[in-house]
PDB file of N, CA and C in Angstrom:
ATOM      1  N   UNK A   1      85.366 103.308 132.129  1.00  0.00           N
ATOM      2  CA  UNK A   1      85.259 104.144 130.943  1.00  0.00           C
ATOM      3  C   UNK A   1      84.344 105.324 131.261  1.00  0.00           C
ATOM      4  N   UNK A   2      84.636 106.617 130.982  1.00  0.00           N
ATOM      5  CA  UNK A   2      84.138 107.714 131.220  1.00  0.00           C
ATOM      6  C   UNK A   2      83.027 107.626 129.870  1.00  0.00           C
ATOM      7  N   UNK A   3      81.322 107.696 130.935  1.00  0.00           N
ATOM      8  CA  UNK A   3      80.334 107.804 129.915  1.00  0.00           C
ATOM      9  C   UNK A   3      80.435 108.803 128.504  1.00  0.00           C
ATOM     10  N   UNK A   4      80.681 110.034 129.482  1.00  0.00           N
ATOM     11  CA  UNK A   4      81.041 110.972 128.154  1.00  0.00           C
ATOM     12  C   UNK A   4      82.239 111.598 127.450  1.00  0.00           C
ATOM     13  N   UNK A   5      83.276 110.239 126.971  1.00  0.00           N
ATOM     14  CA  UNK A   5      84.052 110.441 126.385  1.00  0.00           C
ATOM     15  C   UNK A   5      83.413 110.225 125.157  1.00  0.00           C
ATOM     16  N   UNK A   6      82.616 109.212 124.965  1.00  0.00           N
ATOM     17  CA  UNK A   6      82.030 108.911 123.850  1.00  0.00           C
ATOM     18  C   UNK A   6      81.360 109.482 123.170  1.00  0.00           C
ATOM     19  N   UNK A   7      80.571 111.174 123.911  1.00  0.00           N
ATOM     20  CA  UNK A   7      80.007 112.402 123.246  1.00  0.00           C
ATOM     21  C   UNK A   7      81.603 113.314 122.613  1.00  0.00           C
ATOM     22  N   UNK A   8      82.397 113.643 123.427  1.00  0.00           N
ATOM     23  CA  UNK A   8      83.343 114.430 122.964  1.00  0.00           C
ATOM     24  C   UNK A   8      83.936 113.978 121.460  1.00  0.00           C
ATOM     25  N   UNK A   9      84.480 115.210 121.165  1.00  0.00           N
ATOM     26  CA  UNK A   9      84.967 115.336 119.832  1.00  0.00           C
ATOM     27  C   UNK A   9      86.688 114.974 119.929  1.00  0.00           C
ATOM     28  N   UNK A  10      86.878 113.780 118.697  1.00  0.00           N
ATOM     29  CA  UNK A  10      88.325 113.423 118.841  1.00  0.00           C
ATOM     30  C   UNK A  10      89.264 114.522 118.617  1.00  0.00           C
ATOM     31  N   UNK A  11      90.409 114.139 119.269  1.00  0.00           N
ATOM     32  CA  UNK A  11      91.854 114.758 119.047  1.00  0.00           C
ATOM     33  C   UNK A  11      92.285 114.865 117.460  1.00  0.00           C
ATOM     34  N   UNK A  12      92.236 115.933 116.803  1.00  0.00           N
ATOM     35  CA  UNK A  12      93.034 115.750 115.431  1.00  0.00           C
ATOM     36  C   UNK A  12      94.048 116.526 115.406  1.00  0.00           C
ATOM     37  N   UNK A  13      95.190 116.412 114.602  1.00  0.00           N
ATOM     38  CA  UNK A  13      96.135 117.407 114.347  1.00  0.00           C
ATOM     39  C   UNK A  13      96.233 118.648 114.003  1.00  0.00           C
ATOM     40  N   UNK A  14      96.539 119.797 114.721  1.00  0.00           N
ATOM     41  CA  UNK A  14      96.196 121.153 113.768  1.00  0.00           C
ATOM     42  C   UNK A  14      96.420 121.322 112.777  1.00  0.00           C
ATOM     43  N   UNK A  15      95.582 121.987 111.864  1.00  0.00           N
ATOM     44  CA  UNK A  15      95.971 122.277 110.415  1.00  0.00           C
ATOM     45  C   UNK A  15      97.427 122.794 110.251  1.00  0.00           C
ATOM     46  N   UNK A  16      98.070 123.589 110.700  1.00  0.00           N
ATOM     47  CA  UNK A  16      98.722 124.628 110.668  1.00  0.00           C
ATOM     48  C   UNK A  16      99.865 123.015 111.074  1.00  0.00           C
ATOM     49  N   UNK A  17     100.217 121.770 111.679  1.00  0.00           N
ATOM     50  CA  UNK A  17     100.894 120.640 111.915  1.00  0.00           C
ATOM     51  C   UNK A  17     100.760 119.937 110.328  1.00  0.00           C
ATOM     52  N   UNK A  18      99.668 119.908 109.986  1.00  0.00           N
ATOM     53  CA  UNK A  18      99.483 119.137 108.991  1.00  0.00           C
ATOM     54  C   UNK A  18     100.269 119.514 107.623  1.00  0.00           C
ATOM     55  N   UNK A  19      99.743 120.637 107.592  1.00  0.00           N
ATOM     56  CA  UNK A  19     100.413 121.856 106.425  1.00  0.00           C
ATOM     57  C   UNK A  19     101.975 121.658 106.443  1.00  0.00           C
ATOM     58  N   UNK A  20     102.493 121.999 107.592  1.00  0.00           N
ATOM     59  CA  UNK A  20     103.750 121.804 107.976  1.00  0.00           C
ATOM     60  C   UNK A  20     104.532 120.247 107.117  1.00  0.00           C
ATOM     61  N   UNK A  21     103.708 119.639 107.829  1.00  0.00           N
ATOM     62  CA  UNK A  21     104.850 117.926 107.428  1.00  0.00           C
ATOM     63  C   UNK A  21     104.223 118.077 106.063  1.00  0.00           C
ATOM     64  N   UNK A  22     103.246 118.314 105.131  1.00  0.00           N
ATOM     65  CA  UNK A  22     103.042 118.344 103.306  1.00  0.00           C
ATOM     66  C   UNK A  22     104.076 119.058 103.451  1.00  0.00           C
ATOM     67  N   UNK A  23     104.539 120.319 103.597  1.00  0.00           N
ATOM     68  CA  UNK A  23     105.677 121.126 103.050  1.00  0.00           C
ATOM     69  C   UNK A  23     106.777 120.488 103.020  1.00  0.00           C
ATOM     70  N   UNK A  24     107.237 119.572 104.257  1.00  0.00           N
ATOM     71  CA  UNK A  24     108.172 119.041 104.436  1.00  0.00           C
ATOM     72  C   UNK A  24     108.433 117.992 103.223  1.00  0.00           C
ATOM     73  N   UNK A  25     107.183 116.698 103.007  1.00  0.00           N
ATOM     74  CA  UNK A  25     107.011 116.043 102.155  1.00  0.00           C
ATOM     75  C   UNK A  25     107.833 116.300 100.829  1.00  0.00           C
ATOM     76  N   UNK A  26     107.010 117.611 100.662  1.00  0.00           N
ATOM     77  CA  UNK A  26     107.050 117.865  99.176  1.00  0.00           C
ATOM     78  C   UNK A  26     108.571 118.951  98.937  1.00  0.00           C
ATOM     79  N   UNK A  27     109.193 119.854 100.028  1.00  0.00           N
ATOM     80  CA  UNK A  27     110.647 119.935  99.878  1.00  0.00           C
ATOM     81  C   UNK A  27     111.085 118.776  99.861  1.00  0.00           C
ATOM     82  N   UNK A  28     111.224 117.511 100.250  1.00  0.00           N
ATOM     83  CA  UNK A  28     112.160 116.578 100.138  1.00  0.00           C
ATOM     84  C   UNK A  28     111.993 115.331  99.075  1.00  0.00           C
ATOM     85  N   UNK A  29     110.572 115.687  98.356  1.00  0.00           N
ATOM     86  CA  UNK A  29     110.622 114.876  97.376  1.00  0.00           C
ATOM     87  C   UNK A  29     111.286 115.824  95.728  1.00  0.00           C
ATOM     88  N   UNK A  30     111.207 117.016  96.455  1.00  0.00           N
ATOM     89  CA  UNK A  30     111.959 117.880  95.353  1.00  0.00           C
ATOM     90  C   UNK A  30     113.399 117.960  95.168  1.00  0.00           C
ATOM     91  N   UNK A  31     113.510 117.905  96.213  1.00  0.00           N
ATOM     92  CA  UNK A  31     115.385 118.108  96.803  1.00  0.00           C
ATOM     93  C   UNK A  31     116.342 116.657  95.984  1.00  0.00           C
ATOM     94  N   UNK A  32     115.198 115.458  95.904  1.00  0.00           N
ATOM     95  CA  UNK A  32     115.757 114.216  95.488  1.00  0.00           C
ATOM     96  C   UNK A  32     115.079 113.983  94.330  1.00  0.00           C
ATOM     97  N   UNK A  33     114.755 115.281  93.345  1.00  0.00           N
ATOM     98  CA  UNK A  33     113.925 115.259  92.193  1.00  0.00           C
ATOM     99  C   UNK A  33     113.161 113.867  92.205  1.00  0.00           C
ATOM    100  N   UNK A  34     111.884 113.671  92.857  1.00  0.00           N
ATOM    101  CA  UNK A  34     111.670 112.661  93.038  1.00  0.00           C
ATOM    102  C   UNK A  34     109.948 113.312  92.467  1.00  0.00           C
ATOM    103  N   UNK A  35     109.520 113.169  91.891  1.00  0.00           N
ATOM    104  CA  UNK A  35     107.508 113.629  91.466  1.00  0.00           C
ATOM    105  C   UNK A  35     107.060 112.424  92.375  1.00  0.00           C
ATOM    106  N   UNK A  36     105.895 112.702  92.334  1.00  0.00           N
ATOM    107  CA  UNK A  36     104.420 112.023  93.073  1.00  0.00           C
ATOM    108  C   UNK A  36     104.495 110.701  92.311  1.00  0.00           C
ATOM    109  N   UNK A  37     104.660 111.034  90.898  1.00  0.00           N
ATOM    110  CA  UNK A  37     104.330 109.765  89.755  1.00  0.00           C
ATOM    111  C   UNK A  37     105.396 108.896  89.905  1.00  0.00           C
ATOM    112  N   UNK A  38     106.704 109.424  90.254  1.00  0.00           N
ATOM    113  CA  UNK A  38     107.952 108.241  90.226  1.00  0.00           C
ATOM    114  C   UNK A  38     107.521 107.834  91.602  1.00  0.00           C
ATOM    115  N   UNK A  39     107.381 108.339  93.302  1.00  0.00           N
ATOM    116  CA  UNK A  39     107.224 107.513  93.904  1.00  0.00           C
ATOM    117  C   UNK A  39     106.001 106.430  93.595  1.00  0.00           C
ATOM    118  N   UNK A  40     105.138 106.640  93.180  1.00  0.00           N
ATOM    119  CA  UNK A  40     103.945 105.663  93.041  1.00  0.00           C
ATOM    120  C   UNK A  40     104.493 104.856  92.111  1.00  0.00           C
ATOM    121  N   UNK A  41     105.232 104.987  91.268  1.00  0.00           N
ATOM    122  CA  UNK A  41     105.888 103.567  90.197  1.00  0.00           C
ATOM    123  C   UNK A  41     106.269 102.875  91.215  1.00  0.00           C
ATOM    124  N   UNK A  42     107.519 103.819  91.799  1.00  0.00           N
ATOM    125  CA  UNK A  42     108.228 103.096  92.784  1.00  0.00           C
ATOM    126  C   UNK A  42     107.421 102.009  93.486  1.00  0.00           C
ATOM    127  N   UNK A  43     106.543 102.620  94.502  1.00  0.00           N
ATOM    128  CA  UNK A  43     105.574 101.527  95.482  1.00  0.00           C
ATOM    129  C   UNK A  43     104.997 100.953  94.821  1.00  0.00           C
ATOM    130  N   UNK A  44     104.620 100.715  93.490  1.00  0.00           N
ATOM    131  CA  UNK A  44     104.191  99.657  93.109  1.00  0.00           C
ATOM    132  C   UNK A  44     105.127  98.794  92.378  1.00  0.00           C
ATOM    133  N   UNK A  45     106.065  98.944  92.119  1.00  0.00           N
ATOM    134  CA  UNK A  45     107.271  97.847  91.995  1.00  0.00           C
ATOM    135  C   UNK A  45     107.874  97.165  93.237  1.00  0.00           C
ATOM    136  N   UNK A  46     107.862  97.959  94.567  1.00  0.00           N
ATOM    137  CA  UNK A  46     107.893  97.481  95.425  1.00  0.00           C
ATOM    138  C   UNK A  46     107.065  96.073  96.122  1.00  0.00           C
ATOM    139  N   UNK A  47     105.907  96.929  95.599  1.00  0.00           N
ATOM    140  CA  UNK A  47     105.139  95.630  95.896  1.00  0.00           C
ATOM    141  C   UNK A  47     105.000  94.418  95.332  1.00  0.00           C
ATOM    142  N   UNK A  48     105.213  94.724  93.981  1.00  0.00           N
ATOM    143  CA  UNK A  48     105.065  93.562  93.347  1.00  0.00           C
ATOM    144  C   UNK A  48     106.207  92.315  93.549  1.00  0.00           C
ATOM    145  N   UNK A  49     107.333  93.041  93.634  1.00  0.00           N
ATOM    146  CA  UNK A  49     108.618  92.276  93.825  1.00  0.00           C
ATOM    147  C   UNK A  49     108.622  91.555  95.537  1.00  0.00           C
ATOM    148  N   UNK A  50     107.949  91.999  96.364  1.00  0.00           N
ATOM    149  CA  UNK A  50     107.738  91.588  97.535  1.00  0.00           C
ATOM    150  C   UNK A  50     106.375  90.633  97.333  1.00  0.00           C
ATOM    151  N   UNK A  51     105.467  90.859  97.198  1.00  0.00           N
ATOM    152  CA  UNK A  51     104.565  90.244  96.772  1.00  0.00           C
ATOM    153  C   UNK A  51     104.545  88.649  96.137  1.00  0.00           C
ATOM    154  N   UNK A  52     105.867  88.434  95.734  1.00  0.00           N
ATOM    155  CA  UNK A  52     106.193  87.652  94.934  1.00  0.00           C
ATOM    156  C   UNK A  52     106.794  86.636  96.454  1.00  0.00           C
ATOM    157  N   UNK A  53     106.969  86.718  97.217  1.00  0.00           N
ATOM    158  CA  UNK A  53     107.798  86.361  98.497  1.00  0.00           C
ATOM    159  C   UNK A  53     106.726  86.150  99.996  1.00  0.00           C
ATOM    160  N   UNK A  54     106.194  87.068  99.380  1.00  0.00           N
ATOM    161  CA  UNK A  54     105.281  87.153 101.299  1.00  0.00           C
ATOM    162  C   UNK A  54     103.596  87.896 100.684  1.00  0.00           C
ATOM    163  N   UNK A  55     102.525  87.592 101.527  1.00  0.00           N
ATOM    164  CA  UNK A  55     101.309  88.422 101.280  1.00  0.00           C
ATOM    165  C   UNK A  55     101.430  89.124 102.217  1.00  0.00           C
ATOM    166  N   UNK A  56     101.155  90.572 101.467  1.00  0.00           N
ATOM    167  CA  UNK A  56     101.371  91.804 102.137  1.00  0.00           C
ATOM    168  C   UNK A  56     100.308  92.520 102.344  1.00  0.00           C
ATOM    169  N   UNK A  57      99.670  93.594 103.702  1.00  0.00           N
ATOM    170  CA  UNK A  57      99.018  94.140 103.835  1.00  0.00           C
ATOM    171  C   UNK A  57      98.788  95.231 103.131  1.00  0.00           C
ATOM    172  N   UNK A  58      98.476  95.747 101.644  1.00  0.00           N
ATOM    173  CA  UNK A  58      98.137  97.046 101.319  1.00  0.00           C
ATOM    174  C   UNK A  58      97.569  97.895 101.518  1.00  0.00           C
ATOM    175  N   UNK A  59      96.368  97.602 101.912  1.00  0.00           N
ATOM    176  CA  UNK A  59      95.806  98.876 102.857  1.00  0.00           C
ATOM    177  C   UNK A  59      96.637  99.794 103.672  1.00  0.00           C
ATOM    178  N   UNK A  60      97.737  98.824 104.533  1.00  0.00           N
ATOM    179  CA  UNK A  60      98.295  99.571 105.640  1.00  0.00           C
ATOM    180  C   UNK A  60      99.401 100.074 104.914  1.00  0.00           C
ATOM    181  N   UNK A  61     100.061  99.854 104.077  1.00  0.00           N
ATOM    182  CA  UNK A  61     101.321  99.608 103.645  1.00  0.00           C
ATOM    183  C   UNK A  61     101.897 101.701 103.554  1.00  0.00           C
ATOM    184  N   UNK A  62     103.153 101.900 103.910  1.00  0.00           N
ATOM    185  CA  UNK A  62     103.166 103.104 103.916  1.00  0.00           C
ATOM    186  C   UNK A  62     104.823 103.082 103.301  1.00  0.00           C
ATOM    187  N   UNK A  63     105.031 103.883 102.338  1.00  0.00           N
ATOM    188  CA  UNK A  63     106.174 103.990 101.971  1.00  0.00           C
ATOM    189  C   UNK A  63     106.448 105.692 100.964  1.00  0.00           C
ATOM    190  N   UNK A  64     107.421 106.423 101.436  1.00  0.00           N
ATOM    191  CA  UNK A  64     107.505 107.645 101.442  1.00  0.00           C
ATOM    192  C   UNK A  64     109.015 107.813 101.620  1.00  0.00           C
ATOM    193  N   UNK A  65     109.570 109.097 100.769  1.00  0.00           N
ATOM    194  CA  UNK A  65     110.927 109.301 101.224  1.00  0.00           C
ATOM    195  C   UNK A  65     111.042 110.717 102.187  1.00  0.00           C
ATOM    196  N   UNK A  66     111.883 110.452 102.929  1.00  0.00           N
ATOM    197  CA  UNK A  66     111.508 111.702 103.956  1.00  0.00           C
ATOM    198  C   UNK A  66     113.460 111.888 104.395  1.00  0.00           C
ATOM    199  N   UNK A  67     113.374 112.582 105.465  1.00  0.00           N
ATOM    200  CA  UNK A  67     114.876 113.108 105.515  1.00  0.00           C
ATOM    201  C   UNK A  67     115.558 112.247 107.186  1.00  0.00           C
ATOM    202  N   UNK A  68     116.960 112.096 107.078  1.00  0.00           N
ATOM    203  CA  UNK A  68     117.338 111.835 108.317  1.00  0.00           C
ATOM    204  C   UNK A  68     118.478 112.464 108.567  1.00  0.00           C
ATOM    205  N   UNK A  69     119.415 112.334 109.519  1.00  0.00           N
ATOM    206  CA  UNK A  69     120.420 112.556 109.774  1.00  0.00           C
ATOM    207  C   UNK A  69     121.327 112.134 109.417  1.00  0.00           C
ATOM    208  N   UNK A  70     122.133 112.893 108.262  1.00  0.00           N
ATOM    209  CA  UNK A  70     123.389 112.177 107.876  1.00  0.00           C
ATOM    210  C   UNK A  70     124.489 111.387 108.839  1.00  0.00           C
ATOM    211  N   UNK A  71     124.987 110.650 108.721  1.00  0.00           N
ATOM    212  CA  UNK A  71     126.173 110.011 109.665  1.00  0.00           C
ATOM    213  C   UNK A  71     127.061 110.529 110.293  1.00  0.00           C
ATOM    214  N   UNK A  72     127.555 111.793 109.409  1.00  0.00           N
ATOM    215  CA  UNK A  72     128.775 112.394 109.377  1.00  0.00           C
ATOM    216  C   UNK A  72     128.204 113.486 110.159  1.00  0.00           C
ATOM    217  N   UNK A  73     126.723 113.320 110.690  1.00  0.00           N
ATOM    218  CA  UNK A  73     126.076 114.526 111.145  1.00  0.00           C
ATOM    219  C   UNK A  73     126.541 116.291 110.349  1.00  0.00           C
ATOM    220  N   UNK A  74     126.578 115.978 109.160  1.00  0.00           N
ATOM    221  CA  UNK A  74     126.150 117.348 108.593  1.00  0.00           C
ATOM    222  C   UNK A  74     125.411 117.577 107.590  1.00  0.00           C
ATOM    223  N   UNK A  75     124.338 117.602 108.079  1.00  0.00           N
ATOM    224  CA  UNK A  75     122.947 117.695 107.302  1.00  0.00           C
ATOM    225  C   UNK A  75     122.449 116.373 107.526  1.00  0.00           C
ATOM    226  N   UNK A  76     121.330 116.680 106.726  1.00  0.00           N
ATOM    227  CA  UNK A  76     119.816 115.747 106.624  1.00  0.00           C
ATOM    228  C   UNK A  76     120.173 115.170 105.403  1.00  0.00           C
ATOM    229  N   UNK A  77     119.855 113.682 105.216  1.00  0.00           N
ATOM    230  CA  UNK A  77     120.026 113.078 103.638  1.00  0.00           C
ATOM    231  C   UNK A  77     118.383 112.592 103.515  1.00  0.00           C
ATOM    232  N   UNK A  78     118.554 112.404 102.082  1.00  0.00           N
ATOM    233  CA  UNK A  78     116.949 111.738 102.009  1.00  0.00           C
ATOM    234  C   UNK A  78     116.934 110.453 102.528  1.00  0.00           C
ATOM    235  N   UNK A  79     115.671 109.617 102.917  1.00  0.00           N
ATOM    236  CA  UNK A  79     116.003 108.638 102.831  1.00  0.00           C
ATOM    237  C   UNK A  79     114.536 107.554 102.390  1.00  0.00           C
ATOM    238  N   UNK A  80     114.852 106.181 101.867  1.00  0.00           N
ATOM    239  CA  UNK A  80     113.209 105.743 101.406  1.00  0.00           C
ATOM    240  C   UNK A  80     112.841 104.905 102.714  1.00  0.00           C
ATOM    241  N   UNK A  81     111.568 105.608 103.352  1.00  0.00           N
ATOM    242  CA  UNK A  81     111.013 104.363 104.172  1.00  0.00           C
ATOM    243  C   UNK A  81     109.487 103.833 103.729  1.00  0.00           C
ATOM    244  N   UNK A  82     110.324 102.562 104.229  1.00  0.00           N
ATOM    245  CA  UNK A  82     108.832 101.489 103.763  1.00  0.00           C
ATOM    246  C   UNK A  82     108.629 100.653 105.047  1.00  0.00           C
ATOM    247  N   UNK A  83     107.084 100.949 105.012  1.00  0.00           N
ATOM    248  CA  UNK A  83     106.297 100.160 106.567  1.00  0.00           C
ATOM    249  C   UNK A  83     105.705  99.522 105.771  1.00  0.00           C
ATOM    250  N   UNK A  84     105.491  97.839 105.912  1.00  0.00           N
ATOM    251  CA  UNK A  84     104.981  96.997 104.902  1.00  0.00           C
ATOM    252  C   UNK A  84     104.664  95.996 105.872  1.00  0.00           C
ATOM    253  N   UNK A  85     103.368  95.766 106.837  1.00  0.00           N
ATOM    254  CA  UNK A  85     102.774  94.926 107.236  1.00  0.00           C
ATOM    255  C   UNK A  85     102.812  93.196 106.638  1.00  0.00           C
ATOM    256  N   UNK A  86     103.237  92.708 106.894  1.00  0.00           N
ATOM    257  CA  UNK A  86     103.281  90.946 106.151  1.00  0.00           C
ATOM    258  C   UNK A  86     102.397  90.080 106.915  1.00  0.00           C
ATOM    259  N   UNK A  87     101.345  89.722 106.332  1.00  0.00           N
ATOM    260  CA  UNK A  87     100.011  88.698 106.445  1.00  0.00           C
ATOM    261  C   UNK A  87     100.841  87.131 106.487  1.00  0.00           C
ATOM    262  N   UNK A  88     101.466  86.699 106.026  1.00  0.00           N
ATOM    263  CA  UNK A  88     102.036  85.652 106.084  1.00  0.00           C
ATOM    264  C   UNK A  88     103.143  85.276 104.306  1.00  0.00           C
ATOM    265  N   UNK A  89     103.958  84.310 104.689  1.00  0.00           N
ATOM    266  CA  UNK A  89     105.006  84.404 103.703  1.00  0.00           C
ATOM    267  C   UNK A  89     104.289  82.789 102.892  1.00  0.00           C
ATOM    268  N   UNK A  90     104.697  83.249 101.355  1.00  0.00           N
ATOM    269  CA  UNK A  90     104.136  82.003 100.517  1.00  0.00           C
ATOM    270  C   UNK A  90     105.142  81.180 100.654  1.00  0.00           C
ATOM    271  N   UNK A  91     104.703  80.092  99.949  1.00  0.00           N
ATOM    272  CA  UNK A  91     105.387  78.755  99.866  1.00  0.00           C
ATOM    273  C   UNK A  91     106.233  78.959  98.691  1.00  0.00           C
ATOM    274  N   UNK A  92     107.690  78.782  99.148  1.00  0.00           N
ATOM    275  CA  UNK A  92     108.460  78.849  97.510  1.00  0.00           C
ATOM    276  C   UNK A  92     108.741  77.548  96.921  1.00  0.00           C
ATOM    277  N   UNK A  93     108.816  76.882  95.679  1.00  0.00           N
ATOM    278  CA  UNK A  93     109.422  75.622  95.192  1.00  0.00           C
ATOM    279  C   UNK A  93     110.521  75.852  95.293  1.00  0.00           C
ATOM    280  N   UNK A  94     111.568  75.006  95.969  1.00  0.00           N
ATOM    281  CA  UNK A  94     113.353  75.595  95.732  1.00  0.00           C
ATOM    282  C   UNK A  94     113.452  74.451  94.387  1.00  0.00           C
ATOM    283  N   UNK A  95     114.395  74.642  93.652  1.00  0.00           N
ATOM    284  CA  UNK A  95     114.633  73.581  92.872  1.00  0.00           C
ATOM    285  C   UNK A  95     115.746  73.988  92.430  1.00  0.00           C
ATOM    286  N   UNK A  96     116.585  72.882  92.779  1.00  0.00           N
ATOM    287  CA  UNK A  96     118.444  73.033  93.032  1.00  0.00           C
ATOM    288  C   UNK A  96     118.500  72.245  91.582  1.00  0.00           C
TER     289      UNK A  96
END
């Protein structure tokens, strides 16, 4: 381990990168008339309904709609991704 890596100043993203992907964000939560307030309902219905199944990491938990490549390859469609860390799955009662 190089002594003085541990003085240097970390790697962050340029502003001018950062700025960029918010713009992106926020064209594509517009494009799918989607507000700030409906995704946050959203992720928290998400969770709860999962929650109900498995204990889930929230802290880490990342879920956002962003754009991909349509199939038909013409254009970008929206799409919802969810990164949802799972701590371990509960015990269900089955009862047939």
């Amino acid at each position: 381990m190089d002594f003085f890596s541990f003085f240097r100043k970390k790697q962050t993203p340029p502003s001018g990168s950062v700025a960029k992907d918010r713009l992106k964000l926020v064209l594509v939560h517009d494009r799918v008339n989607c507000s700030s307030q409906v995704l946050e309902m959203l992720k928290t219905d998400i969770i709860k309904v999962i929650s109900n199944y498995m204990e889930i990491d929230t802290d880490e938990l990342d879920i956002q709609i962003t754009q991909t490549q349509s199939e038909d390859n013409n254009g970008t469609v929206p799409v919802l991704y969810a990164n949802i860390p799972i701590k371990s799955m509960r015990k269900m009662n089955h009862e047939d």
